[in-house]
N, C-alpha and C. Protein backbone atom coordinates (compact mmCIF):
# COMPACT_ATOMS: atom_id res chain seq x y z
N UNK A 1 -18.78 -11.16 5.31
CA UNK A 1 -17.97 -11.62 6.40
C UNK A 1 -16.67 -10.83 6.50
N UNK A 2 -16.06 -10.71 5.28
CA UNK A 2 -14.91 -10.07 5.63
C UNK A 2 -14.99 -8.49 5.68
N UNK A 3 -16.01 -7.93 5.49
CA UNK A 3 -16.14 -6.69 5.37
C UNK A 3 -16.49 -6.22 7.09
N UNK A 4 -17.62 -6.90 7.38
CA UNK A 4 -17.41 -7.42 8.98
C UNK A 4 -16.10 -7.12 9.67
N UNK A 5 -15.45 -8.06 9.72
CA UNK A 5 -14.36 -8.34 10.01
C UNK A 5 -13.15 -7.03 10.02
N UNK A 6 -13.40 -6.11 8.54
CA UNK A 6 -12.62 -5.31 8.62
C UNK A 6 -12.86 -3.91 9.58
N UNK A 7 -14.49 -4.13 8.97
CA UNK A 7 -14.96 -3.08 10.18
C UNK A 7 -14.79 -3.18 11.22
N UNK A 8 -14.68 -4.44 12.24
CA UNK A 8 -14.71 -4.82 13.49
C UNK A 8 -13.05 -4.09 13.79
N UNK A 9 -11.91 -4.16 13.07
CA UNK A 9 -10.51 -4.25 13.18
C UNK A 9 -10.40 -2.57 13.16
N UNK A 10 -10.58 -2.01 11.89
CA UNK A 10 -10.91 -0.47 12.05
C UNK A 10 -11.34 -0.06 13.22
N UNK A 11 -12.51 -0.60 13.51
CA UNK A 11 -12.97 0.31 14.60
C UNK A 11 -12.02 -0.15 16.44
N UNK A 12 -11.63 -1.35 16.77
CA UNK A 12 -10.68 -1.71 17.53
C UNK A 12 -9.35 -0.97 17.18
N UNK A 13 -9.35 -0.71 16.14
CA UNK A 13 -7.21 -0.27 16.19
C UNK A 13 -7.63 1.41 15.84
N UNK A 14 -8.29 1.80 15.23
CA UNK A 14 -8.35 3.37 15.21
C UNK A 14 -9.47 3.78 15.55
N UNK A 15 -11.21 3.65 15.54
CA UNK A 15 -11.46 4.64 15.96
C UNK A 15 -11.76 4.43 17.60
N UNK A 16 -11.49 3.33 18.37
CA UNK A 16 -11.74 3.70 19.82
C UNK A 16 -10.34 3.92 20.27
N UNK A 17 -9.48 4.05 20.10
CA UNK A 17 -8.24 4.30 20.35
C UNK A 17 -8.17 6.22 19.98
N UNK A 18 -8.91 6.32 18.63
CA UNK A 18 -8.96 7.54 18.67
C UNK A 18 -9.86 8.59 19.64
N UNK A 19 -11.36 7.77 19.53
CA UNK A 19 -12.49 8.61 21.08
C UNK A 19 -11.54 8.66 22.42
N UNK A 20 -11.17 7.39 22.62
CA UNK A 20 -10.80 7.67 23.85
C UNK A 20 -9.48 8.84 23.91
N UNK A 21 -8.65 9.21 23.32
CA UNK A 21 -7.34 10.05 22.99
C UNK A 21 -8.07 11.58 23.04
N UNK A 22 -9.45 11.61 22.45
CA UNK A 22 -10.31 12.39 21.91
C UNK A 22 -11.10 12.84 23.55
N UNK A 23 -11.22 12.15 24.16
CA UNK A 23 -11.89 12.41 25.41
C UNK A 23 -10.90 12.47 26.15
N UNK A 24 -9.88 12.08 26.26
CA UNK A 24 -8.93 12.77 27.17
C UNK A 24 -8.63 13.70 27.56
N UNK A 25 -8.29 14.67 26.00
CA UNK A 25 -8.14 16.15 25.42
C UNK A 25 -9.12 16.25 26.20
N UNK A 26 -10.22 16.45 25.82
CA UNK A 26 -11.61 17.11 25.99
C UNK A 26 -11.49 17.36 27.58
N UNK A 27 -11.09 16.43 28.20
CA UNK A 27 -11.95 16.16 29.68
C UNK A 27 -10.15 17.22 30.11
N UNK A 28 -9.24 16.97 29.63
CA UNK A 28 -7.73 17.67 30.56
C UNK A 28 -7.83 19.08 30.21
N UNK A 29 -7.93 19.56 28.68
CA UNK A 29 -8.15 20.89 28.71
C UNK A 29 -9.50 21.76 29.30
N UNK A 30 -9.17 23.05 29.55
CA UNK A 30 -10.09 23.70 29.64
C UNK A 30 -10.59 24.49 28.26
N UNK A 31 -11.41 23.86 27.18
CA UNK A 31 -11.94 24.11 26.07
C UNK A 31 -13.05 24.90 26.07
N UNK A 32 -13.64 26.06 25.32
CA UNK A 32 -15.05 26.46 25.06
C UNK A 32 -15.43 25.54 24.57
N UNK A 33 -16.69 25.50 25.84
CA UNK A 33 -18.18 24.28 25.70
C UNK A 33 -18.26 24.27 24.10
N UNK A 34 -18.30 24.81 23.07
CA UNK A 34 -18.84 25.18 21.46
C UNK A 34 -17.51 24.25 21.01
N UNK A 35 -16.12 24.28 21.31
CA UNK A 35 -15.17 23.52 20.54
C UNK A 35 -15.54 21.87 21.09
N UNK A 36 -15.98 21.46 22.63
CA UNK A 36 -16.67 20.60 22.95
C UNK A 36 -17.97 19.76 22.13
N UNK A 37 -18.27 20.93 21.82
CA UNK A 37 -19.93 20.22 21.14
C UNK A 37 -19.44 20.06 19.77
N UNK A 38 -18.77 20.53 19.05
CA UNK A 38 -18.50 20.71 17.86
C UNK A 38 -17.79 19.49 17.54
N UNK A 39 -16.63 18.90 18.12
CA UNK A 39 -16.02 17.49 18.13
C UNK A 39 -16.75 16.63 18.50
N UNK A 40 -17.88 16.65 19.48
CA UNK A 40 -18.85 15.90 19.63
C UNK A 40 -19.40 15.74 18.27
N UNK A 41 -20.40 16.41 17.74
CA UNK A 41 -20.82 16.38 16.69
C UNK A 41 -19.88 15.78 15.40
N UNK A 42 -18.94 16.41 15.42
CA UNK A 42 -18.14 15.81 14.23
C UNK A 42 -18.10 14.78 14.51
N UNK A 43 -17.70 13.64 15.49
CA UNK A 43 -17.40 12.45 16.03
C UNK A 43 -18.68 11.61 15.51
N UNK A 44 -20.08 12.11 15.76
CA UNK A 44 -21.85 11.03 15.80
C UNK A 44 -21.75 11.34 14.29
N UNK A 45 -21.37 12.29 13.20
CA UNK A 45 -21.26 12.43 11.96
C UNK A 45 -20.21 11.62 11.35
N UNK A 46 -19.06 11.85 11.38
CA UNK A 46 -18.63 11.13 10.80
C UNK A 46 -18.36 9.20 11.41
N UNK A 47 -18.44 9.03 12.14
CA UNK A 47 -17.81 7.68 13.07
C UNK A 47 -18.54 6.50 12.39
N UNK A 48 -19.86 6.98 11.69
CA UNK A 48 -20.79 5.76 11.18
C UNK A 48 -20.01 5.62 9.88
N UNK A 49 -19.73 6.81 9.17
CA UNK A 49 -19.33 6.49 7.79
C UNK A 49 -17.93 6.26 7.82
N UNK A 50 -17.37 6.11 8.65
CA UNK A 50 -15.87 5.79 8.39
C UNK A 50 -15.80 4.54 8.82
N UNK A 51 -16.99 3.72 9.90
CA UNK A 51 -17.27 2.28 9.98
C UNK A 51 -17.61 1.70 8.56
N UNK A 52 -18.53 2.45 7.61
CA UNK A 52 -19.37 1.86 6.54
C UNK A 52 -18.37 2.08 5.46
N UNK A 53 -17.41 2.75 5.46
CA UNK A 53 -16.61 2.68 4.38
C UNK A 53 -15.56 1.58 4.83
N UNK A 54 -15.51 1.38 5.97
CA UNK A 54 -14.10 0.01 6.73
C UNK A 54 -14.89 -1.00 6.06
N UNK A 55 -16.53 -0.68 6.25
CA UNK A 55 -16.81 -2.47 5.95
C UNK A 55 -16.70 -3.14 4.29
N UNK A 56 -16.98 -1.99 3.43
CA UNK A 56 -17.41 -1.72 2.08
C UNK A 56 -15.49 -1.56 1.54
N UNK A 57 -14.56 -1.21 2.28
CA UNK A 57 -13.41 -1.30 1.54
C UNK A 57 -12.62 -1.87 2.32
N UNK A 58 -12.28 -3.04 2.72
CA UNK A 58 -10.92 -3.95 3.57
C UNK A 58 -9.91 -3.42 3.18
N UNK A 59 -9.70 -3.16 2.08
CA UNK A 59 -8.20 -2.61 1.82
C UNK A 59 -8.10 -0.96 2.25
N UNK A 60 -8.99 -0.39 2.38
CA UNK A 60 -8.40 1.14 2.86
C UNK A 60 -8.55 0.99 4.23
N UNK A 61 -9.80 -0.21 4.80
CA UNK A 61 -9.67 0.20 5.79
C UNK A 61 -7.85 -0.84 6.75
N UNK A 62 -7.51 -1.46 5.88
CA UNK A 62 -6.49 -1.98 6.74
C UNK A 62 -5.04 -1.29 6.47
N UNK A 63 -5.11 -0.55 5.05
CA UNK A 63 -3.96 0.53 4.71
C UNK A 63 -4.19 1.97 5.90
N UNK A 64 -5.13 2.16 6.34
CA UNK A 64 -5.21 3.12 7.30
C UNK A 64 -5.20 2.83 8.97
N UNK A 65 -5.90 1.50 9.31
CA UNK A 65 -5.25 0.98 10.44
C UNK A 65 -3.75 1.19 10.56
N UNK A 66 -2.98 0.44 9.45
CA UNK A 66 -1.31 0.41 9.75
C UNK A 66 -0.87 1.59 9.82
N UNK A 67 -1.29 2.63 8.76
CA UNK A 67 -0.53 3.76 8.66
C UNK A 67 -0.83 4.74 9.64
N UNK A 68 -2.34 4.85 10.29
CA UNK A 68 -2.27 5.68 11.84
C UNK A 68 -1.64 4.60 13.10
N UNK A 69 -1.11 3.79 12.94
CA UNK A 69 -0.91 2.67 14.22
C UNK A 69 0.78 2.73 13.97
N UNK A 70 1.14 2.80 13.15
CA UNK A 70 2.38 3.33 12.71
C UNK A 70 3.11 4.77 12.29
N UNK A 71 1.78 5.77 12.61
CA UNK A 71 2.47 7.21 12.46
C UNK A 71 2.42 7.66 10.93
N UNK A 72 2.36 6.93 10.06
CA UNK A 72 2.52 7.14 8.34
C UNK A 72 1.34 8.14 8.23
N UNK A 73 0.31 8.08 8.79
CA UNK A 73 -0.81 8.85 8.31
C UNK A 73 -1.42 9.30 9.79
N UNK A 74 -1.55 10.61 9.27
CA UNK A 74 -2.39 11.15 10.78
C UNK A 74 -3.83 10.96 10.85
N UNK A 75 -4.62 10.76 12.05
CA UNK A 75 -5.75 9.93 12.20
C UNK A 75 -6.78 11.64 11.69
N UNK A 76 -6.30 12.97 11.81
CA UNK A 76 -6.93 13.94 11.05
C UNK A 76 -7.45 13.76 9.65
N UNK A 77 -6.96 12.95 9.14
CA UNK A 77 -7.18 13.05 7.51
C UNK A 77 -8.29 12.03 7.63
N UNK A 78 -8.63 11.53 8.88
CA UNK A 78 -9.61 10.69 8.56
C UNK A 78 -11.32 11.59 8.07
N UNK A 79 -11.04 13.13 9.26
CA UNK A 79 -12.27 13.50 8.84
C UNK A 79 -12.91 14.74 7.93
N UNK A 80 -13.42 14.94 7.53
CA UNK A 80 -14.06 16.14 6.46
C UNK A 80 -13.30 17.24 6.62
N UNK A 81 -12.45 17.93 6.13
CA UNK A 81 -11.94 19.24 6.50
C UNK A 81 -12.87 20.35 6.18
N UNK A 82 -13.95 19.71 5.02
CA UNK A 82 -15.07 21.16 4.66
C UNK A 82 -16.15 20.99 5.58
N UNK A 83 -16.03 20.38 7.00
CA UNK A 83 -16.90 20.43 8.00
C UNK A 83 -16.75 20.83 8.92
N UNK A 84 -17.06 22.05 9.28
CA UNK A 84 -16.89 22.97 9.77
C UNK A 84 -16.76 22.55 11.48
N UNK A 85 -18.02 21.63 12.28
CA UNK A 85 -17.51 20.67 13.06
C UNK A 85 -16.41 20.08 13.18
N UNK A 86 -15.80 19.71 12.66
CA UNK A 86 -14.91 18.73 12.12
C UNK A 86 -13.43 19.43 12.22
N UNK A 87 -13.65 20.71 12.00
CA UNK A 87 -12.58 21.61 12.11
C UNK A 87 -11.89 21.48 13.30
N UNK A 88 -12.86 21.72 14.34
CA UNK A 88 -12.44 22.01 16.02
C UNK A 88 -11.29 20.18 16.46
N UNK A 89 -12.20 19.30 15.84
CA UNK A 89 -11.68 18.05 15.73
C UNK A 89 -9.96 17.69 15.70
N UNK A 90 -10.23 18.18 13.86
CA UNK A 90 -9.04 17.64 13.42
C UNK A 90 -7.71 18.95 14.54
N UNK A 91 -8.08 20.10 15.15
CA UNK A 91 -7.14 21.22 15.73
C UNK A 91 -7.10 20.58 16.75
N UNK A 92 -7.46 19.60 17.52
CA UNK A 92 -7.43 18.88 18.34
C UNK A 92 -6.53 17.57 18.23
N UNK A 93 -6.52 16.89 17.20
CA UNK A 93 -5.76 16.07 16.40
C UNK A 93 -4.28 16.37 16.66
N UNK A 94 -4.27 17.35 15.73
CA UNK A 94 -2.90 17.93 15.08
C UNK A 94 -3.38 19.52 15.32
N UNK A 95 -2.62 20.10 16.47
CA UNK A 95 -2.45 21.54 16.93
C UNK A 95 -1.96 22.36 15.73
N UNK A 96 -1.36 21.90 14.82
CA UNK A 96 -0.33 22.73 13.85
C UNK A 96 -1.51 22.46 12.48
N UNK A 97 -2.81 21.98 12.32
CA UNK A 97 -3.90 22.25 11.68
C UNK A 97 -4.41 23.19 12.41
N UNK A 98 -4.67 23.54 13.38
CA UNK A 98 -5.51 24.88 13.51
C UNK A 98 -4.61 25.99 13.44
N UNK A 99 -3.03 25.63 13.80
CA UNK A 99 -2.57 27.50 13.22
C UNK A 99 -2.70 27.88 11.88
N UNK A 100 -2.41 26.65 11.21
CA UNK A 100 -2.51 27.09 9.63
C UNK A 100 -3.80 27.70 9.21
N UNK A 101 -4.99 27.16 9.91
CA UNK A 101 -6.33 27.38 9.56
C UNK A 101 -6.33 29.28 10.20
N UNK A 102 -5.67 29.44 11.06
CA UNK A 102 -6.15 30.61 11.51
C UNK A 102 -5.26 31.46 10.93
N UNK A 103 -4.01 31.10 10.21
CA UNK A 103 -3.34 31.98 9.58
C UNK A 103 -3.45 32.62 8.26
């Protein structure tokens, strides 16, 4: 029940708050279709396991609600940085992750 519960809260306070922020980008810039598909993909990859870890840990998942809902933690660190998908993502996130990456 409460794992439920936490998942339900995770996914209401960060990750549809994050798709939709995520499709905004997507749809205002003019992006290569490949940085498109690639955040796509990162998104159907990771989105299940960051539900299944909300449900399986209440406490990280409600220490990370507050701290992206409050700025303490950027919603980037939520996903894989050794995923190469995931890359185009988080440079989307936080612009000042992809200069570092390209520098």
């Amino acid at each position: 029940m409460i794992a439920n519960i936490a998942a339900w809260i995770f996914t209401l306070f960060v990750i549809d708050p994050l798709h939709a922020e995520m499709r905004q980008h997507l749809d205002r810039a003019n992006l290569p279709v490949e940085l498109v598909q690639q955040s796509r993909q990162c998104l159907t990859n990771e989105v299940p396991r960051l539900i299944d870890k909300a449900g399986n840990e209440p406490g990280w998942a409600a220490a990370m609600t507050v701290g992206i809902s409050i700025g303490w933690i950027s919603p980037e660190q939520l996903f894989d940085g050794a995923d190469p998908s995931c890359g185009a993502l988080r440079g989307l996130i936080n612009p000042q992750t992809a200069r570092e990456a390209e520098g």
